[in-house]
Protein backbone atom coordinates (compact mmCIF):
# COMPACT_ATOMS: atom_id res chain seq x y z
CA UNK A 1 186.18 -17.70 -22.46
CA UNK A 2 185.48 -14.35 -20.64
CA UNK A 3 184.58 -11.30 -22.73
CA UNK A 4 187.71 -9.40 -23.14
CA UNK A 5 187.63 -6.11 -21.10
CA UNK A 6 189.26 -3.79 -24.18
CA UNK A 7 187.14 -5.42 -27.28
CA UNK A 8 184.28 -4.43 -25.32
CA UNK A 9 185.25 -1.16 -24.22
CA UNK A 10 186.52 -0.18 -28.01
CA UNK A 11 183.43 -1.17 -28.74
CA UNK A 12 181.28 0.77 -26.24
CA UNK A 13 182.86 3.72 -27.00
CA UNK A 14 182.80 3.19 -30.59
CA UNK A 15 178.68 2.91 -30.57
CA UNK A 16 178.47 5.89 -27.73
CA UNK A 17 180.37 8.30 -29.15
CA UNK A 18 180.95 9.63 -25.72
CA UNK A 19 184.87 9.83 -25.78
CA UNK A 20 187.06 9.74 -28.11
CA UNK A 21 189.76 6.85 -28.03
CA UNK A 22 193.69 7.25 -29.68
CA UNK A 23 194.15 5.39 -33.39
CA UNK A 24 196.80 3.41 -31.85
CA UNK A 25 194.93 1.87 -29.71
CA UNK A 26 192.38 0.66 -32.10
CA UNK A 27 192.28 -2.38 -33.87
CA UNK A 28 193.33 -2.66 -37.80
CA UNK A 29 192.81 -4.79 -40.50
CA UNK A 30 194.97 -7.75 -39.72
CA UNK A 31 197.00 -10.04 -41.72
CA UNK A 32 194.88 -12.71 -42.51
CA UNK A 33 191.95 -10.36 -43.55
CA UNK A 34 194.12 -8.81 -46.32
CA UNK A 35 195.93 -12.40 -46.94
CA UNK A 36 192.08 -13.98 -47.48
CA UNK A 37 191.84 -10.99 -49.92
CA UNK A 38 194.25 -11.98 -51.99
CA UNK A 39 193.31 -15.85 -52.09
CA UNK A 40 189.67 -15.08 -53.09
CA UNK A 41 190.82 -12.44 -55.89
CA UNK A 42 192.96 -15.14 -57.36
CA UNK A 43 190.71 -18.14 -56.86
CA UNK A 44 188.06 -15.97 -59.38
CA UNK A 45 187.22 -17.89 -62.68
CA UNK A 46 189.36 -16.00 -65.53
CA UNK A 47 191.69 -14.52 -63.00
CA UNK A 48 194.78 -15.88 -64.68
CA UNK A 49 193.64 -14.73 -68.38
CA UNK A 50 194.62 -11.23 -66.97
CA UNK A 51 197.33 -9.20 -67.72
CA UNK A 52 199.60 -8.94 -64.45
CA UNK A 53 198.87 -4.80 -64.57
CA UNK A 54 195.20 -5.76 -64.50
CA UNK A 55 195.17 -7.93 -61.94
CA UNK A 56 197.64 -5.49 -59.72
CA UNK A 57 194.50 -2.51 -60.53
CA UNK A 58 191.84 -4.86 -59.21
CA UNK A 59 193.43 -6.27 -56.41
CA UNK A 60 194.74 -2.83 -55.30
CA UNK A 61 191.41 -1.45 -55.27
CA UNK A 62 190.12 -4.69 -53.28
CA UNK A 63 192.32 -4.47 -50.63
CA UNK A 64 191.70 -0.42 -50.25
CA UNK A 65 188.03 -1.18 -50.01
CA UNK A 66 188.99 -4.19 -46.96
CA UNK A 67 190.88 -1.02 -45.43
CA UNK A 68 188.23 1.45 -46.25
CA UNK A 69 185.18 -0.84 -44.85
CA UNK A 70 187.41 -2.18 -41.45
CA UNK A 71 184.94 -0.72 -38.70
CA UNK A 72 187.48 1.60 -36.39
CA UNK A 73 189.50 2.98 -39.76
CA UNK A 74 185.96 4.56 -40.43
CA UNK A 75 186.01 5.76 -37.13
CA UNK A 76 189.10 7.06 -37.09
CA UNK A 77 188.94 8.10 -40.65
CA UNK A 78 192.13 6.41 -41.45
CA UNK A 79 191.38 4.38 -44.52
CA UNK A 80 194.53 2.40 -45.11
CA UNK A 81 197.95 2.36 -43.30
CA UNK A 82 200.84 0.63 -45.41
CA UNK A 83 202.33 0.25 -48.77
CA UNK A 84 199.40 -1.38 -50.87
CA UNK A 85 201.01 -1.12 -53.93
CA UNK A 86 203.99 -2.93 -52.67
CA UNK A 87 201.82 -5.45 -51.19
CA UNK A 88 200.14 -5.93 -53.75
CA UNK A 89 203.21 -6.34 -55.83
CA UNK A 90 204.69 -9.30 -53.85
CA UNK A 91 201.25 -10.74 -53.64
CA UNK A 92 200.49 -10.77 -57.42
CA UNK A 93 204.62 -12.11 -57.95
CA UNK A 94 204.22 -14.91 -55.29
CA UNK A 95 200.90 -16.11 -56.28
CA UNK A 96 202.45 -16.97 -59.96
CA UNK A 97 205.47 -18.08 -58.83
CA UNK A 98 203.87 -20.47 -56.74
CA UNK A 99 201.14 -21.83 -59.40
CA UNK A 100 204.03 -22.62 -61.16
CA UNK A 101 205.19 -25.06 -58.69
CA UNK A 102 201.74 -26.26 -58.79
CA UNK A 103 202.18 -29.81 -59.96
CA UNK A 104 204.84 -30.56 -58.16
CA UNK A 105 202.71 -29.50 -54.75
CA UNK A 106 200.35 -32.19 -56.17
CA UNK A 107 202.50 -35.13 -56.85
CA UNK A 108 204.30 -34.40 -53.06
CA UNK A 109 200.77 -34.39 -51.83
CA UNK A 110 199.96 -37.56 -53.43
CA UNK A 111 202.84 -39.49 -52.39
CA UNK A 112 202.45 -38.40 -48.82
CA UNK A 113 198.83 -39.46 -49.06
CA UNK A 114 200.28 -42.83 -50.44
CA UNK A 115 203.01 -43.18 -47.45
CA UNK A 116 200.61 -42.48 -44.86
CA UNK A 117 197.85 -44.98 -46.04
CA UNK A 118 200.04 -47.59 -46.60
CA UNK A 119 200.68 -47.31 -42.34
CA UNK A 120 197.20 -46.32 -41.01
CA UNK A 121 195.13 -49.58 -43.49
CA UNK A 122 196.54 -52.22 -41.24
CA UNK A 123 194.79 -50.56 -38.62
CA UNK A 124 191.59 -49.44 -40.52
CA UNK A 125 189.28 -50.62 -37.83
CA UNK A 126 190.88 -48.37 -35.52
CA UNK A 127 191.30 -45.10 -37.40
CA UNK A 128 188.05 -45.62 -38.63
CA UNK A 129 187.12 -45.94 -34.48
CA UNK A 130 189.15 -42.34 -34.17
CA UNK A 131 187.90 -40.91 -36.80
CA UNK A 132 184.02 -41.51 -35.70
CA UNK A 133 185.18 -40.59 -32.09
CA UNK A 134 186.21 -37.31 -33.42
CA UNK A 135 183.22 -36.70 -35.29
CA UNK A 136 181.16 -37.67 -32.35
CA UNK A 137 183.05 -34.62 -29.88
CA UNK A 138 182.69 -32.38 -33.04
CA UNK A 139 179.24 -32.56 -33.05
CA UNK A 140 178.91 -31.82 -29.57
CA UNK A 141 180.85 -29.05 -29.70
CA UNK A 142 178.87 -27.68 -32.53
CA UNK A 143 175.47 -28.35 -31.03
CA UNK A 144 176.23 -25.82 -28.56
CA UNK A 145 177.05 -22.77 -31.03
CA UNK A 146 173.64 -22.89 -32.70
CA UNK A 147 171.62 -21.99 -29.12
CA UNK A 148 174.98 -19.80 -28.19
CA UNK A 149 173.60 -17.62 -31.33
CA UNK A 150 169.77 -17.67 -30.53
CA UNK A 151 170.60 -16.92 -26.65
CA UNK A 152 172.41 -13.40 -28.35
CA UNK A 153 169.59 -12.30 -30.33
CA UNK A 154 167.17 -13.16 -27.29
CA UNK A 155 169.00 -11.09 -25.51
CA UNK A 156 169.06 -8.06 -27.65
CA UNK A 157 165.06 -8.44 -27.76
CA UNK A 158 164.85 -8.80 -24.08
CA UNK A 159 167.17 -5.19 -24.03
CA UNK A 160 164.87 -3.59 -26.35
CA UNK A 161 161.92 -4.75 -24.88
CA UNK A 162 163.42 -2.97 -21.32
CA UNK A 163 163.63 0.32 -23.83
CA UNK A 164 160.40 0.70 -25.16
CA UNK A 165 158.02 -0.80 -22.02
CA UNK A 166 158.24 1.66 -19.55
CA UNK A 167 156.95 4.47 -21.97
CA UNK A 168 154.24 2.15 -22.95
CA UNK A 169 152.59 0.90 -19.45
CA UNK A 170 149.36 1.62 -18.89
CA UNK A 171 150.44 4.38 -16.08
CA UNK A 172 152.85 6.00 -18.34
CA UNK A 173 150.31 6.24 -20.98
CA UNK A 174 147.85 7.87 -18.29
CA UNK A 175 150.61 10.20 -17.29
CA UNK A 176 151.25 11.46 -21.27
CA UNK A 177 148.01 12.41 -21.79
CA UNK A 178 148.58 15.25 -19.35
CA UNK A 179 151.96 16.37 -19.38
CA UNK A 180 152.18 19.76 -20.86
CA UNK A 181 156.38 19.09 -22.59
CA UNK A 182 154.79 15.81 -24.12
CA UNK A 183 156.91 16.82 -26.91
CA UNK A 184 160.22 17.02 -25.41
CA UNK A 185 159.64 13.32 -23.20
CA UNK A 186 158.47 11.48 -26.47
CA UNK A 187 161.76 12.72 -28.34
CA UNK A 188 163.92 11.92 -24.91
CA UNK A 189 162.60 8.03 -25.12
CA UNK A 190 163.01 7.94 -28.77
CA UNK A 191 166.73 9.29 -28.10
CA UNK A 192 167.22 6.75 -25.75
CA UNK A 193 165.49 3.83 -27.41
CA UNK A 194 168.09 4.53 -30.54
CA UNK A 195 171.14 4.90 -28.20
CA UNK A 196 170.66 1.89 -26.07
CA UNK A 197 169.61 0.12 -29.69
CA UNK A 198 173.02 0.97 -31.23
CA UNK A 199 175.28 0.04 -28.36
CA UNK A 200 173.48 -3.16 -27.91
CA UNK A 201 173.79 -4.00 -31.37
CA UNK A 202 177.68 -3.20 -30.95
CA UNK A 203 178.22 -5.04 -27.48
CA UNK A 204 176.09 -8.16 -28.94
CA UNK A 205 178.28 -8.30 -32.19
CA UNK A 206 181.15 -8.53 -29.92
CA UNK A 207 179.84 -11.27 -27.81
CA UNK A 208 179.19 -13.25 -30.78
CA UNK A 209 182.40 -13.25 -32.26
CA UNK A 210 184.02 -14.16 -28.77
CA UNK A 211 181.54 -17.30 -29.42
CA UNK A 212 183.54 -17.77 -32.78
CA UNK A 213 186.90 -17.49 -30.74
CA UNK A 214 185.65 -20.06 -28.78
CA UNK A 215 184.31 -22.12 -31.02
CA UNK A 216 188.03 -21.80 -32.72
CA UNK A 217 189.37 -22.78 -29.87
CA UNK A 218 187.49 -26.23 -29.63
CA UNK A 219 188.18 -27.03 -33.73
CA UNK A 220 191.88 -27.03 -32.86
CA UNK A 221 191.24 -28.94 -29.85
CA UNK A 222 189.35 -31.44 -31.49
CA UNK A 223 192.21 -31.08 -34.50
CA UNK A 224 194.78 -32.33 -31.37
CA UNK A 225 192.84 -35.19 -29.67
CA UNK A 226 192.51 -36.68 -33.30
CA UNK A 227 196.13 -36.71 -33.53
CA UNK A 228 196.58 -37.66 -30.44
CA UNK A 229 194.50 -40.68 -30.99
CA UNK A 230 195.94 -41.76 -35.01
CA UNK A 231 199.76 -41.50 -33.55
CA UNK A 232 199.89 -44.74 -32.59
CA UNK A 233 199.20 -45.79 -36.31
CA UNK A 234 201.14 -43.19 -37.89
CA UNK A 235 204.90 -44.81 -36.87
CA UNK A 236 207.64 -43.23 -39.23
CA UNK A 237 205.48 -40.77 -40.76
CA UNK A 238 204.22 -38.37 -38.13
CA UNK A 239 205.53 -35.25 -39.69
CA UNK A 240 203.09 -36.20 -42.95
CA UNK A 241 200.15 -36.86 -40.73
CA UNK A 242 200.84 -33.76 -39.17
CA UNK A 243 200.68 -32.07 -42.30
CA UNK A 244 197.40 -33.41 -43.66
CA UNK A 245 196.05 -32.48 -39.92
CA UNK A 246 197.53 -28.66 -40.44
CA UNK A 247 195.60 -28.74 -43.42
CA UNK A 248 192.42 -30.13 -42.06
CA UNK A 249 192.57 -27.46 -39.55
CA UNK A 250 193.06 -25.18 -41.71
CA UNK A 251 189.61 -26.01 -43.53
CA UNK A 252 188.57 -25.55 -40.20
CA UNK A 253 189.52 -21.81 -39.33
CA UNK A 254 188.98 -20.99 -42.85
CA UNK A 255 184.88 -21.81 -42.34
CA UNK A 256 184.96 -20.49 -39.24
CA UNK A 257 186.15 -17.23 -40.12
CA UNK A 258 183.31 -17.23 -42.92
CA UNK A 259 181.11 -17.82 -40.31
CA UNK A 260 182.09 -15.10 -38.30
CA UNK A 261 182.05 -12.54 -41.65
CA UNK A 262 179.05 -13.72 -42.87
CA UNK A 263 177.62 -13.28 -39.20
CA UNK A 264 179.26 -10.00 -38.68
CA UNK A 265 178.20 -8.18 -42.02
CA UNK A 266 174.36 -9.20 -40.56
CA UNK A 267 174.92 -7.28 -37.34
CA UNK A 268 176.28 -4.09 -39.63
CA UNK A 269 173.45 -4.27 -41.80
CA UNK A 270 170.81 -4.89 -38.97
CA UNK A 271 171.47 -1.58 -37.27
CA UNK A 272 170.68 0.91 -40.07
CA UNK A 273 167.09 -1.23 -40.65
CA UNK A 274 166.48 -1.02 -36.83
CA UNK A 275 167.20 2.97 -36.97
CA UNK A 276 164.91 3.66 -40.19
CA UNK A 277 162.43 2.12 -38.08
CA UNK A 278 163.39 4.22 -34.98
CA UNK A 279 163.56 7.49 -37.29
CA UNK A 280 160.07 6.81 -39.02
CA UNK A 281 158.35 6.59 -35.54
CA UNK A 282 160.12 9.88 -34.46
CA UNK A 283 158.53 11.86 -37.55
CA UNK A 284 155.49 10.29 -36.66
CA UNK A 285 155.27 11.43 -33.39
CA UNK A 286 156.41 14.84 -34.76
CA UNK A 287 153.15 15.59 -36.17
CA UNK A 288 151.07 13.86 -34.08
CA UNK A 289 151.67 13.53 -30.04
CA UNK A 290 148.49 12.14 -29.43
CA UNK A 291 148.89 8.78 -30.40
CA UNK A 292 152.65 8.32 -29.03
CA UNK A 293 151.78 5.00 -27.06
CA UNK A 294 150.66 3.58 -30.11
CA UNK A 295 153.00 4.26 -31.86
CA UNK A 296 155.42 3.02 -29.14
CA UNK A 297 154.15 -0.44 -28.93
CA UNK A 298 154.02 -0.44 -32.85
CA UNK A 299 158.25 0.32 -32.70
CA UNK A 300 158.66 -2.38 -30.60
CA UNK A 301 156.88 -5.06 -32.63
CA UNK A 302 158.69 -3.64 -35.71
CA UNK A 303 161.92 -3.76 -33.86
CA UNK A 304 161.19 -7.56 -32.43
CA UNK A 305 160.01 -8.60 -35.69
CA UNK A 306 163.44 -7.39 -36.93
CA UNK A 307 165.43 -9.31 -34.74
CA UNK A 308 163.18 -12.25 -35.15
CA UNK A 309 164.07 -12.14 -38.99
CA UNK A 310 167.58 -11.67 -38.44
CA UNK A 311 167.53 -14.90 -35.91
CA UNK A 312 166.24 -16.40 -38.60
CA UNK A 313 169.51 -15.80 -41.21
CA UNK A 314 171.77 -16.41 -39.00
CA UNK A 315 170.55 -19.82 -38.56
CA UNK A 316 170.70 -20.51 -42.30
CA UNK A 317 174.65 -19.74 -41.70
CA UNK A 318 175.61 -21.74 -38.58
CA UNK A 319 173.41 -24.80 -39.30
CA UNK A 320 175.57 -25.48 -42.99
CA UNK A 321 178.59 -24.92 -40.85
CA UNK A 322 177.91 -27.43 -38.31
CA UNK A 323 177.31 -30.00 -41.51
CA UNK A 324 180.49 -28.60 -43.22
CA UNK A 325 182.80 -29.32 -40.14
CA UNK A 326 181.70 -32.85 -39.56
CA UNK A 327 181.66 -33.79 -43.39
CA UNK A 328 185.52 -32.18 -43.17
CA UNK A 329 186.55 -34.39 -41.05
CA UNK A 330 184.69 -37.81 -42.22
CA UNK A 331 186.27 -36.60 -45.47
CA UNK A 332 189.67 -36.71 -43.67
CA UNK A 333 188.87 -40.44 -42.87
CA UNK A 334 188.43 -41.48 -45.80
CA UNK A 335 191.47 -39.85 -47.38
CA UNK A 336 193.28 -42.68 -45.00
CA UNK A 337 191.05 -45.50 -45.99
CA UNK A 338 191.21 -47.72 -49.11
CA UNK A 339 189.15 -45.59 -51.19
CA UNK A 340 190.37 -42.11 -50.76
CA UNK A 341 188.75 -40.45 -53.77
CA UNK A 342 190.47 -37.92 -56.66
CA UNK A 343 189.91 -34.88 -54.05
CA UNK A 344 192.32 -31.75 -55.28
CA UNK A 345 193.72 -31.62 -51.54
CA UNK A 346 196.74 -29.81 -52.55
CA UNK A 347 195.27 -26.74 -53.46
CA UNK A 348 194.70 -26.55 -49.49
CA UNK A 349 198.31 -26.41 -49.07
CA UNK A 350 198.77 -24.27 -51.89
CA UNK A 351 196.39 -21.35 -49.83
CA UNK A 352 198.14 -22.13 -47.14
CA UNK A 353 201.01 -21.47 -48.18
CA UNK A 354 200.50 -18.28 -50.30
CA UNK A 355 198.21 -16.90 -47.31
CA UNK A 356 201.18 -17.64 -44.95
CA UNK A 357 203.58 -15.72 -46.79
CA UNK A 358 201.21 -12.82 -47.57
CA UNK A 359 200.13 -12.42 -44.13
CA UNK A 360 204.04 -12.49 -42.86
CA UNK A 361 204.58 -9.50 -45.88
CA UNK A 362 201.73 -7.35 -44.31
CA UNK A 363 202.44 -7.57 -40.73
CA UNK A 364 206.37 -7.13 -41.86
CA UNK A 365 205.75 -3.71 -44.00
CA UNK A 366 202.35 -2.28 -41.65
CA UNK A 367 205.32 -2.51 -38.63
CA UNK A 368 207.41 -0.50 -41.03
CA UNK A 369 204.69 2.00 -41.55
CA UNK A 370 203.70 2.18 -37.75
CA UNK A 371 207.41 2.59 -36.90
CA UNK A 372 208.18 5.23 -39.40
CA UNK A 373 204.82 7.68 -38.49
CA UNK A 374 206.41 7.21 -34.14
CA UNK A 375 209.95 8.36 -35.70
CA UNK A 376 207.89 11.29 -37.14
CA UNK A 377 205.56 12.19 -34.45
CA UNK A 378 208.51 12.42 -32.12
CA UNK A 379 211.00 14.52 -34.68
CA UNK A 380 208.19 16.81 -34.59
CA UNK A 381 207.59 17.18 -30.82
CA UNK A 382 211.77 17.50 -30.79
CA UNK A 383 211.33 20.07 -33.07
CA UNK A 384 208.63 21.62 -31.05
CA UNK A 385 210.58 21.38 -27.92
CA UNK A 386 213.75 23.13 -29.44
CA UNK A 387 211.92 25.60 -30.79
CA UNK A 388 209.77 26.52 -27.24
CA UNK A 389 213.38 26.53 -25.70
CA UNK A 390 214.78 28.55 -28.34
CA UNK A 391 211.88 31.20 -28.19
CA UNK A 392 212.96 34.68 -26.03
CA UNK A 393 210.77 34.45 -22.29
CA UNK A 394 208.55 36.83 -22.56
């Protein structure tokens, strides 16, 4: 997948600072960021013990933190933009409603489960054949991501390398020792150096989670060629094999978009280290020009040495995920086998459902909110018109 033209650009000018760019245009917290909210509030141990005004205080101030922390709302110093108290209010009413339901969701999911062995064990061999296929193109797929991830942060050392070099040469150092505005050229490369390092870090974070949209991309595909390859054993009861793939996927997105958060909230806190290390070396230098190649070459191994770190966390994310895809989907196997286990799959379907329902209330009421602040932006330019036609010439 190419590197979409306006994620980049939002982004560009978001780490510049060189133009400004309208709120509209920006991106906001989206429906499933404020629907995982509400899952992982209510999936907390002693959640339920709560009184119902409790919970609504807690989760109210959750989601206004998600709106708060969302990148461009800081930018744009626009910290939330619906209802949340009648979000939240639906949210807290459907999540009991439907955990009242709960055991029936169970028993449906364990008579599908039934049903849809009962077809796929005459053909164990086979599935089992699909199943290991699947794995086998999962793997591959994931195999990639890992280097995907290294090749970024190379790439942002390589780019910072490029920053700091040329000041640091032997024939630039030659040419320091005698320029009379040493001051003013050792604050210019430090400028620059911190620029170029914060809309790197921007354009890099970027890239990474196109990786992740990619990477998406290949889960569901490897979701379809599964099915694809058990619907010849799955006669009569496609629509429930279908279901236990929707929530296989599911599983899948779900860890992906962990990934990508986990990833992501690593890039944010990377920047501020790499400018403490940039501002340090610029107070240096303030009161003492004399050894400004040094201390050069010293930012640059402080800076690599940060990145080299960093490469190092984000492995301990992606590798786990890698292991935690495959082992979903060998788990999925043996759901269909003889000895499926006492797994608590319907809770899966119970997320899915709530987050469904609380992403479709967001997206419903934020289109509300969006369409009510146009209707008032253009009563006041009507107003504004009337009143510059109304006014005597002069």
């Amino acid at each position: 997948m190419i590197l979409k033209a306006v994620i980049l650009s939002l982004v560009l000018v978001a780490v510049s600072g060189d133009s400004e760019v309208p709120p509209d245009e920006l991106p906001d917290v989206t429906g499933d960021q404020v629907a995982t909210v509400v899952w992982n509030y209510f999936s907390q141990q002693n959640t339920n013990a709560k009184e119902e005004e409790e919970q609504k205080s807690e989760l109210t101030q959750q989601i206004k933190t998600l709106f708060c922390n969302q990148r461009f709302a800081r930018i744009i110093n626009k910290p939330y933009t619906c209802d949340v108290k009648e979000l939240v209010t639906f949210a807290v009413s459907l999540y009991h409603r439907l955990t009242k339901d709960s055991d029936k969701l169970k028993e449906e999911n364990r008579k599908e489960l039934e049903e849809l062995r009962a077809r796929m064990l005459p053909h164990a061999q086979n599935v089992s054949q699909s199943i290991t296929d699947s794995v086998r193109a999962l793997q591959g797929y994931l195999f990639v991501y890992p280097i995907m991830i290294k090749d970024i942060v190379q790439r942002q050392r390589w780019l910072m390398r490029v920053q700091t070099v040329a000041s640091t040469n032997p024939k630039e150092r030659l040419f320091l020792k005698y320029l009379d505005n040493l001051q003013s050229l050792v604050t210019s490369v430090i400028d620059k150096i911190q620029k170029q390092n914060r809309k790197d870090t921007g354009i890099l974070e970027v890239m990474q989670i196109t990786y992740i949209m990619e990477l998406r991309e290949k889960l569901n595909r490897s979701v379809d060629e599964l099915r694809l390859s058990l619907a010849p054993f799955a006669q009569d009861v496609q629509d429930k094999l279908d279901h236990q793939l929707e929530g296989l996927s599911f599983q899948m997105r779900k860890r992906a978009d962990q990934l990508q958060a986990n990833i992501s909230a690593g890039y944010q806190e990377l920047w501020p280290r790499l400018k403490v290390l940039i501002e340090d070396t610029r107070e240096t230098l303030s009161g003492d020009m004399e050894d400004s190649p040094k201390a050069l070459d010293e930012l640059h191994e402080r800076l690599d040495q940060q990145l080299e770190e960093f490469q190092h966390t984000l492995a301990l994310y992606v590798e786990p995920f890698g292991n935690g895809m495959v082992q979903l989907v060998k788990q999925f196997g043996q759901k269909l086998g003889p000895n499926p286990g006492d797994g608590e799959d319907y809770l899966i379907f119970l997320e899915m459902d709530l987050k469904d329902k609380v992403r479709s209330f967001f997206n419903r009421i934020q289109k509300e909110t969006h369409d009510k602040r146009l209707a008032l932006q253009n009563q006041d330019k009507n107003l504004a018109l009337l009143e510059q036609a109304g006014s005597p010439a002069p």
